[in-house]
PDB file of N, CA and C in Angstrom:
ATOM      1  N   UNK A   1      -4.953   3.073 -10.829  1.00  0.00           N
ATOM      2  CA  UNK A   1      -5.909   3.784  -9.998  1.00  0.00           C
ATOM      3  C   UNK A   1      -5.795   5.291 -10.240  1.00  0.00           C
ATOM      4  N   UNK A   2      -7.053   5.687 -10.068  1.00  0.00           N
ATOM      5  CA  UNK A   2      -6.939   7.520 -10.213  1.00  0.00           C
ATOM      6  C   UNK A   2      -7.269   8.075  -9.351  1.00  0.00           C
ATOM      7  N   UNK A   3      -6.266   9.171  -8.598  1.00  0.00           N
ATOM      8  CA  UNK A   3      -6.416   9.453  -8.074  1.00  0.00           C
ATOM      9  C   UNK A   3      -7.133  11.096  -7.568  1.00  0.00           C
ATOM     10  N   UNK A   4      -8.173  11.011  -6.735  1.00  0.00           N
ATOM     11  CA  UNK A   4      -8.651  12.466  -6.697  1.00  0.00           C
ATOM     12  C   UNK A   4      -7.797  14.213  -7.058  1.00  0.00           C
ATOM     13  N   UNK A   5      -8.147  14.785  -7.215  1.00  0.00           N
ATOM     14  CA  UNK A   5      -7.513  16.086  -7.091  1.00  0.00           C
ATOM     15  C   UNK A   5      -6.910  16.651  -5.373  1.00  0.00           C
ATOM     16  N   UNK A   6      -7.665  16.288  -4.853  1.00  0.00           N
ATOM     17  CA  UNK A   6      -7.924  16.671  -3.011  1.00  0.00           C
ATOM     18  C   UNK A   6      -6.092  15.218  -2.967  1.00  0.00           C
ATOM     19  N   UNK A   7      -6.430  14.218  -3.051  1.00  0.00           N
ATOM     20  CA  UNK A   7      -5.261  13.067  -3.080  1.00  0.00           C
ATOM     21  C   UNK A   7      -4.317  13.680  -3.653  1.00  0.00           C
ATOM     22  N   UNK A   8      -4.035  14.045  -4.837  1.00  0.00           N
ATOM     23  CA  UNK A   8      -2.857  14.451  -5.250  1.00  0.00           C
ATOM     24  C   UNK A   8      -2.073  15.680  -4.655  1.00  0.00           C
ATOM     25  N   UNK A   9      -2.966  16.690  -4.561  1.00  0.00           N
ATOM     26  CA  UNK A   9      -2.456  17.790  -3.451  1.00  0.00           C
ATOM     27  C   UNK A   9      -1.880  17.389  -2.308  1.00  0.00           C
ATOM     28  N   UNK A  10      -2.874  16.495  -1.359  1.00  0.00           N
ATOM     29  CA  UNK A  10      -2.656  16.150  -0.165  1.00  0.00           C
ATOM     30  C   UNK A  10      -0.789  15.156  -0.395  1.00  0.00           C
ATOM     31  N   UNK A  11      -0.536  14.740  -1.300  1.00  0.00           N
ATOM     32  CA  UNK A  11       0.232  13.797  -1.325  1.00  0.00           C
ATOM     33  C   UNK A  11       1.662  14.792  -2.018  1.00  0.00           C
ATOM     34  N   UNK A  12       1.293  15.692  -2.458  1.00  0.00           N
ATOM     35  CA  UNK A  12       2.492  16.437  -2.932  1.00  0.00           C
ATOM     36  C   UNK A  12       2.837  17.530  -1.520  1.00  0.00           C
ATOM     37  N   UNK A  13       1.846  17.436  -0.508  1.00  0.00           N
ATOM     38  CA  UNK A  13       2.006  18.741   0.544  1.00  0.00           C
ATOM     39  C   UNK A  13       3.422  17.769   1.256  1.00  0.00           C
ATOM     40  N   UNK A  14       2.599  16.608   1.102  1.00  0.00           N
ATOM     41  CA  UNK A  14       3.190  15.374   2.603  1.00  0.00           C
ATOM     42  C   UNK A  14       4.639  14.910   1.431  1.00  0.00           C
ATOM     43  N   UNK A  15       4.828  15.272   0.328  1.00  0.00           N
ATOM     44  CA  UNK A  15       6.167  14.825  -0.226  1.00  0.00           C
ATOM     45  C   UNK A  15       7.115  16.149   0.247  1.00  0.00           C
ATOM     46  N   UNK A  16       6.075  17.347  -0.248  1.00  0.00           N
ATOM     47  CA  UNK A  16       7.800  18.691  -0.135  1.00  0.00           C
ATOM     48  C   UNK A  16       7.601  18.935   1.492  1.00  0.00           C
ATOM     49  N   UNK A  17       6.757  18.290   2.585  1.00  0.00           N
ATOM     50  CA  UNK A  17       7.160  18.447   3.719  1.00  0.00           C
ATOM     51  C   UNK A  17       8.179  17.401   4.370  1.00  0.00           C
ATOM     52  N   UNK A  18       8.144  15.832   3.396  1.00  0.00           N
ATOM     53  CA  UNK A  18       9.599  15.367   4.283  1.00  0.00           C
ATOM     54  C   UNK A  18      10.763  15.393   3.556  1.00  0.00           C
ATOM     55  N   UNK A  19      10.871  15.840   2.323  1.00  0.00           N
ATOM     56  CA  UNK A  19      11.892  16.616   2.045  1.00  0.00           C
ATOM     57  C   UNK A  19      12.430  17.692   2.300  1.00  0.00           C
ATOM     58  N   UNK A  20      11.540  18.520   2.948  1.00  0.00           N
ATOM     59  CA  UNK A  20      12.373  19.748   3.515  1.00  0.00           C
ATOM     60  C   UNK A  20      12.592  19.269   4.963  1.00  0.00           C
ATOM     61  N   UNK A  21      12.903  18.096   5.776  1.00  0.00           N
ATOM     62  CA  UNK A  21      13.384  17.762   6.802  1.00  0.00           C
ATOM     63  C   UNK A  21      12.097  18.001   7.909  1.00  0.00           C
ATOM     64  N   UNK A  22      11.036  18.302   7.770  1.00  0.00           N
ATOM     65  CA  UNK A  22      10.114  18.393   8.672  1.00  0.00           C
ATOM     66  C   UNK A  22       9.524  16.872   9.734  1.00  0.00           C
ATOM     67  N   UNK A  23      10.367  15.889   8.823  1.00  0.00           N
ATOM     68  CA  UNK A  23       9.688  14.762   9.391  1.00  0.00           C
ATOM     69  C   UNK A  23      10.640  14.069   9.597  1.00  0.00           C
ATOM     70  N   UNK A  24      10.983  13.131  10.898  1.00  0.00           N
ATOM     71  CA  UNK A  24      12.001  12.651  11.624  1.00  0.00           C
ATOM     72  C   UNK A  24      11.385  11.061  11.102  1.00  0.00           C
ATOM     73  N   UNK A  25      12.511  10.281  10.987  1.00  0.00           N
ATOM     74  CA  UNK A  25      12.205   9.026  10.886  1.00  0.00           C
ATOM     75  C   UNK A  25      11.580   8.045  11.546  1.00  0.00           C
ATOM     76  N   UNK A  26      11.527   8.718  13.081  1.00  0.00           N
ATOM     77  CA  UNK A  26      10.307   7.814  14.021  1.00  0.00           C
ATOM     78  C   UNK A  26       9.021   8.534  13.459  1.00  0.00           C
ATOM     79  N   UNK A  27       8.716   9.781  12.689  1.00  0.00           N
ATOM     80  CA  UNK A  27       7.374  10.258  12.391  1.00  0.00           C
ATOM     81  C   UNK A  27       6.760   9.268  10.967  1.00  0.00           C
ATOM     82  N   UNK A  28       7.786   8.849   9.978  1.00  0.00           N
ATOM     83  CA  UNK A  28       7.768   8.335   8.824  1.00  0.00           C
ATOM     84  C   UNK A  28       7.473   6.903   9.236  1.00  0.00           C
ATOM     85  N   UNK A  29       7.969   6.430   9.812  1.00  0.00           N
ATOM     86  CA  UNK A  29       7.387   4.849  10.290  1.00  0.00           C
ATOM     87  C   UNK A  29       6.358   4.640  11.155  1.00  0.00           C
ATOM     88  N   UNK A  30       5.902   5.662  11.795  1.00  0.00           N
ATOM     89  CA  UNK A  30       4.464   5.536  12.386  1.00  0.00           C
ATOM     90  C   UNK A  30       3.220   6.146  11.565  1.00  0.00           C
ATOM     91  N   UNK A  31       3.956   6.909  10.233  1.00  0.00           N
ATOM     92  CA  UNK A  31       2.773   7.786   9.436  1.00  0.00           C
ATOM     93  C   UNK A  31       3.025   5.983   8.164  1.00  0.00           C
ATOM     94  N   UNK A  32       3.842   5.069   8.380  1.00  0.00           N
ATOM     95  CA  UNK A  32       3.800   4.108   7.178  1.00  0.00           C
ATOM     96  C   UNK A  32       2.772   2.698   7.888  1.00  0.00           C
ATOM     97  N   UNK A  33       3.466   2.965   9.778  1.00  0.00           N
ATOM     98  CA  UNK A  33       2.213   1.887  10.404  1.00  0.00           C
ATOM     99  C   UNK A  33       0.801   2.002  10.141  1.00  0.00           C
ATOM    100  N   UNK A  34      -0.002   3.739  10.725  1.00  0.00           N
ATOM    101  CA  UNK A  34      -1.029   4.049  10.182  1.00  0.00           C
ATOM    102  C   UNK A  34      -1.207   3.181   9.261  1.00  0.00           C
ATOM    103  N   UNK A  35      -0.630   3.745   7.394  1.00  0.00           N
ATOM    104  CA  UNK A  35      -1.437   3.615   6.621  1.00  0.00           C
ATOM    105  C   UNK A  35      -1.424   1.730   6.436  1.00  0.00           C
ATOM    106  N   UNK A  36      -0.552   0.957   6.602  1.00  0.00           N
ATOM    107  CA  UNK A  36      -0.374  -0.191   6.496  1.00  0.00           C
ATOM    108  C   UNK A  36      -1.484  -1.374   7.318  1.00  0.00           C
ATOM    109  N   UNK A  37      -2.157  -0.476   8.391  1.00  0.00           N
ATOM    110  CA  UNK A  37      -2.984  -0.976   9.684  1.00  0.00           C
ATOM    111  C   UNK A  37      -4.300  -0.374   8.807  1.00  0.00           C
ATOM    112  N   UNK A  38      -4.271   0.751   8.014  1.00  0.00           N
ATOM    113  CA  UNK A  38      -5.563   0.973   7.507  1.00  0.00           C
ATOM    114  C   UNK A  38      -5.688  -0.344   5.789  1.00  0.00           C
ATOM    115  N   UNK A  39      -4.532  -0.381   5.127  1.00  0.00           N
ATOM    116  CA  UNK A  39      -4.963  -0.860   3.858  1.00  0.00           C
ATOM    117  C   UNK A  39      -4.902  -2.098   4.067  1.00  0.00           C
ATOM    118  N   UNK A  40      -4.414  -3.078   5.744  1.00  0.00           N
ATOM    119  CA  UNK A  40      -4.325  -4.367   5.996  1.00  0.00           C
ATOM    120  C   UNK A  40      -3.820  -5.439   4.795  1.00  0.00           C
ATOM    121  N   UNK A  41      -2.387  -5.145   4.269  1.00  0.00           N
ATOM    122  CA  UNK A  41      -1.740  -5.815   3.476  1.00  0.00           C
ATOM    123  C   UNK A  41      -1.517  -7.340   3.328  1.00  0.00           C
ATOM    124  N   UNK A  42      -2.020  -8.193   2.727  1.00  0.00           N
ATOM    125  CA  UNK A  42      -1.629  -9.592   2.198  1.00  0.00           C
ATOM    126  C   UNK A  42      -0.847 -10.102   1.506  1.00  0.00           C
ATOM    127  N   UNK A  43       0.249 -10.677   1.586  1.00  0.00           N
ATOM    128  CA  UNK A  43       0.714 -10.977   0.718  1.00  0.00           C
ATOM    129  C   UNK A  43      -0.077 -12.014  -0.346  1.00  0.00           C
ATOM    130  N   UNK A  44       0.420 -11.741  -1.644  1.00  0.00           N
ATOM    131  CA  UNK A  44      -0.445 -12.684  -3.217  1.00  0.00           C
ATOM    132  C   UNK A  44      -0.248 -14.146  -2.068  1.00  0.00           C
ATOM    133  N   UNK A  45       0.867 -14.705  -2.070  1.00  0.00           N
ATOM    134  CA  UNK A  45       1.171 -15.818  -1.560  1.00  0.00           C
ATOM    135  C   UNK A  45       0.033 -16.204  -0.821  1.00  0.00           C
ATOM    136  N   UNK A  46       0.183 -15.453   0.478  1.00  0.00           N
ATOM    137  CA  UNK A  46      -1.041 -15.623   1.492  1.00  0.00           C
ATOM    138  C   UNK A  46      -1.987 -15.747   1.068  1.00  0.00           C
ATOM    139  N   UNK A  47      -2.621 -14.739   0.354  1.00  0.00           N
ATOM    140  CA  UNK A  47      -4.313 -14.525  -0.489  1.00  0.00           C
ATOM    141  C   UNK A  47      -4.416 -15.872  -1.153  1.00  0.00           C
ATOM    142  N   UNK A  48      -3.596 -16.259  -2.059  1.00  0.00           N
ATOM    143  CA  UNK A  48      -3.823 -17.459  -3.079  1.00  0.00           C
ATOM    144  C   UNK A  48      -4.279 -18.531  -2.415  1.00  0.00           C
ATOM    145  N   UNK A  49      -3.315 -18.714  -1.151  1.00  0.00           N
ATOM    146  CA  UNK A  49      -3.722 -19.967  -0.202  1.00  0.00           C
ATOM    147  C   UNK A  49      -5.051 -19.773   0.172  1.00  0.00           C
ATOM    148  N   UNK A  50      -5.481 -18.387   1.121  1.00  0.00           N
ATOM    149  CA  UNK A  50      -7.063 -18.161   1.654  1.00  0.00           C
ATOM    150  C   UNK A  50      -7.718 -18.662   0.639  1.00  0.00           C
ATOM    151  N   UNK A  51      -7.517 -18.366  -0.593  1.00  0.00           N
ATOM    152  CA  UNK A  51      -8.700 -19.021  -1.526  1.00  0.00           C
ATOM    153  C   UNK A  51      -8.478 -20.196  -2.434  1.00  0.00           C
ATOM    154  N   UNK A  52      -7.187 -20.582  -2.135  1.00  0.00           N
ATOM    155  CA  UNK A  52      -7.762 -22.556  -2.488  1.00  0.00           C
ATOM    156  C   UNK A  52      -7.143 -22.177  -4.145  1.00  0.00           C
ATOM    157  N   UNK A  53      -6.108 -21.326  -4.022  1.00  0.00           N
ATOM    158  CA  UNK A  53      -5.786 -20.903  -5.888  1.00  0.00           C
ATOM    159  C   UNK A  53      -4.009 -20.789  -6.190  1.00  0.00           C
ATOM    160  N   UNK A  54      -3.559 -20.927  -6.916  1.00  0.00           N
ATOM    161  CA  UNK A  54      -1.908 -20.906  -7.384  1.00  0.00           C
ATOM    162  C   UNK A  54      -1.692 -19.391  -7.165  1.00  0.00           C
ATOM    163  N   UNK A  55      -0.539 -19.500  -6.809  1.00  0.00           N
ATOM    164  CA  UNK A  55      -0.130 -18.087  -7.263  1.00  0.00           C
ATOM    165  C   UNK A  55      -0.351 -17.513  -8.409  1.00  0.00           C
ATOM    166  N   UNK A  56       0.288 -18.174  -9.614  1.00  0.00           N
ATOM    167  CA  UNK A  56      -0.182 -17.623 -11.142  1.00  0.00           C
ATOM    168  C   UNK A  56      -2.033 -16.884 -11.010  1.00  0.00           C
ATOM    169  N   UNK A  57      -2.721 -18.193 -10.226  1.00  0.00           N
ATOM    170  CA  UNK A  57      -3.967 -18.164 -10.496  1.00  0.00           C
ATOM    171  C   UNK A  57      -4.539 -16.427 -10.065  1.00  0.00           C
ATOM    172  N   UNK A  58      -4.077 -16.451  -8.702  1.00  0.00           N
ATOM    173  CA  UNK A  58      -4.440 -15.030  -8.176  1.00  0.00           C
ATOM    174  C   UNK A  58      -3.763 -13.935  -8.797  1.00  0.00           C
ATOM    175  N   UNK A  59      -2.721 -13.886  -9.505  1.00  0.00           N
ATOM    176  CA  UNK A  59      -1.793 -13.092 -10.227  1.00  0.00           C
ATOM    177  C   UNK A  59      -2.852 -12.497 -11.565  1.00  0.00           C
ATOM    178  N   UNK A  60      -3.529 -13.398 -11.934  1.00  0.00           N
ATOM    179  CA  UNK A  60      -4.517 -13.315 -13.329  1.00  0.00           C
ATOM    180  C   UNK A  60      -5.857 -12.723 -13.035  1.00  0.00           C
ATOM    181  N   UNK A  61      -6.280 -12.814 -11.776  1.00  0.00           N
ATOM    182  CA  UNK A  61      -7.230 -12.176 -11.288  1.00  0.00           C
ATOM    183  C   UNK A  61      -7.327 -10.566 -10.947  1.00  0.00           C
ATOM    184  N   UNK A  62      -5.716 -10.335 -10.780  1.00  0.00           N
ATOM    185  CA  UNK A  62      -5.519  -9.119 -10.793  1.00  0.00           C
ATOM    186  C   UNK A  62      -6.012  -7.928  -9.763  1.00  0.00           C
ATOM    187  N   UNK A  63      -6.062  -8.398  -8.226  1.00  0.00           N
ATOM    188  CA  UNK A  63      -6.442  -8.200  -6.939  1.00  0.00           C
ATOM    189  C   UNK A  63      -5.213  -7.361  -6.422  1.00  0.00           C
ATOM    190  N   UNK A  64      -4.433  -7.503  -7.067  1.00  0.00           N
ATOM    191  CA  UNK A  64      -2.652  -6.952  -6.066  1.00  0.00           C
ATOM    192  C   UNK A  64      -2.272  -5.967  -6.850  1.00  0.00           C
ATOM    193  N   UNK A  65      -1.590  -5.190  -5.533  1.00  0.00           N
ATOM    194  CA  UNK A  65      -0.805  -3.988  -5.784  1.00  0.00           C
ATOM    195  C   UNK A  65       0.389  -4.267  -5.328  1.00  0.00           C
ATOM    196  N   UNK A  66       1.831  -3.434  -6.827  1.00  0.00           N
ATOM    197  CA  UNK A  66       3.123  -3.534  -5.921  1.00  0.00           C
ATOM    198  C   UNK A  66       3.609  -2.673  -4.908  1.00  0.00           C
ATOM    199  N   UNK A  67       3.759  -2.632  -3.893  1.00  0.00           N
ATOM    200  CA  UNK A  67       4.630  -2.310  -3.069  1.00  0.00           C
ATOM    201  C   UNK A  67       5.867  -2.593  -2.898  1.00  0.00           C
ATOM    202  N   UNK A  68       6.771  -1.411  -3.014  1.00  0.00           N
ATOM    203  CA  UNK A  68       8.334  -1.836  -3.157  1.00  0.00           C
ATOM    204  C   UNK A  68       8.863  -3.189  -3.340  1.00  0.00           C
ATOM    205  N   UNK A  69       8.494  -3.607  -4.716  1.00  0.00           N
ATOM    206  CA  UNK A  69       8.379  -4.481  -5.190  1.00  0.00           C
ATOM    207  C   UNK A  69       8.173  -5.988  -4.874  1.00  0.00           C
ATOM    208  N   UNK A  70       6.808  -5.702  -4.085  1.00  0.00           N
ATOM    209  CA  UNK A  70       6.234  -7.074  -3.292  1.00  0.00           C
ATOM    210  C   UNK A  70       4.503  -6.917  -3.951  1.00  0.00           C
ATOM    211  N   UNK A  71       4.265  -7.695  -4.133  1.00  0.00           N
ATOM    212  CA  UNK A  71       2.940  -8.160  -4.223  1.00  0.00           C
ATOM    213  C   UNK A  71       1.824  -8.296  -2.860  1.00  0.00           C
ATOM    214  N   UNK A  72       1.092  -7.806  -2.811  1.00  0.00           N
ATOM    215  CA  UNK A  72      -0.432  -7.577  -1.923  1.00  0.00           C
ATOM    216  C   UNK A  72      -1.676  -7.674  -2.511  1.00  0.00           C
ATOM    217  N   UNK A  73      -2.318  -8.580  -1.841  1.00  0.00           N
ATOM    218  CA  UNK A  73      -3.264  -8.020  -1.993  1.00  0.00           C
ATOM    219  C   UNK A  73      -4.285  -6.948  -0.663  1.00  0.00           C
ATOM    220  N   UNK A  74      -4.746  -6.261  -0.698  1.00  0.00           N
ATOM    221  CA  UNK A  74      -5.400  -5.133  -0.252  1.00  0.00           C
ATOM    222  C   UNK A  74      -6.944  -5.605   0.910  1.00  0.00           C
ATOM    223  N   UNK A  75      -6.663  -5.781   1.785  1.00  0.00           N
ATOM    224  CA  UNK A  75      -8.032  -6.612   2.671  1.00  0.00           C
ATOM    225  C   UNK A  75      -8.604  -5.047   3.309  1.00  0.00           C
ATOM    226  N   UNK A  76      -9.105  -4.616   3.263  1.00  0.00           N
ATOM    227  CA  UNK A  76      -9.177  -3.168   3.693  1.00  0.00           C
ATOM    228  C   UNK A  76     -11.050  -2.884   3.367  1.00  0.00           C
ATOM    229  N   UNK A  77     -11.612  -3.485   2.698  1.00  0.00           N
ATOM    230  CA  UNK A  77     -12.746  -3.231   2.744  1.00  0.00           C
ATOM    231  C   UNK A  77     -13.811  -4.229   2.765  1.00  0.00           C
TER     232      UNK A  77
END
C-alpha cells in the first residue's frame, strides 16, 4: 500500500511524539482501540469460514494484512 504524503508526516509526528515519552501507555492502547474499532479486524481463519473457502484458499486471494504477525482480513468498508 502507498501511502499519502499528509500519512507519512502524520505518522512520523505520532512516532517522535511517543518516543519522546509524550504518550502514557493507557494513551497507546486507546489510540490502538480507536484504530482497531475503525479497520474492524478479521482474522484469515474467520474470513475463510464467512465465505465457504480454506485457508490456503483466502490466503491466494490476497485480502489480508500482517499485523504483528497475524493475518486479517480488513472489514472496514
Amino acid at each position: 500500500m502507498e501511502l499519502s504524503n499528509y500519512e507519512r508526516k502524520s505518522i512520523e509526528k505520532l512516532e517522535e511524539t511517543i518516543f519522546k515519552g509524550k504518550w502514557s501507555n493507557a494513551g497507546l492502547v486507546e489510540l490502538i482501540k480507536l484504530v482497531f474499532s475503525y479497520l474492524n479486524p478479521i482474522s484469515l481463519q474467520k474470513y475463510a469460514e464467512q465465505e465457504g473457502i480454506s485457508y490456503p484458499g483466502a490466503l491466494k486471494r490476497n485480502v489480508h494484512v500482517d499485523i504483528l504477525g497475524q493475518r486479517f482480513f480488513l472489514d472496514n468498508e
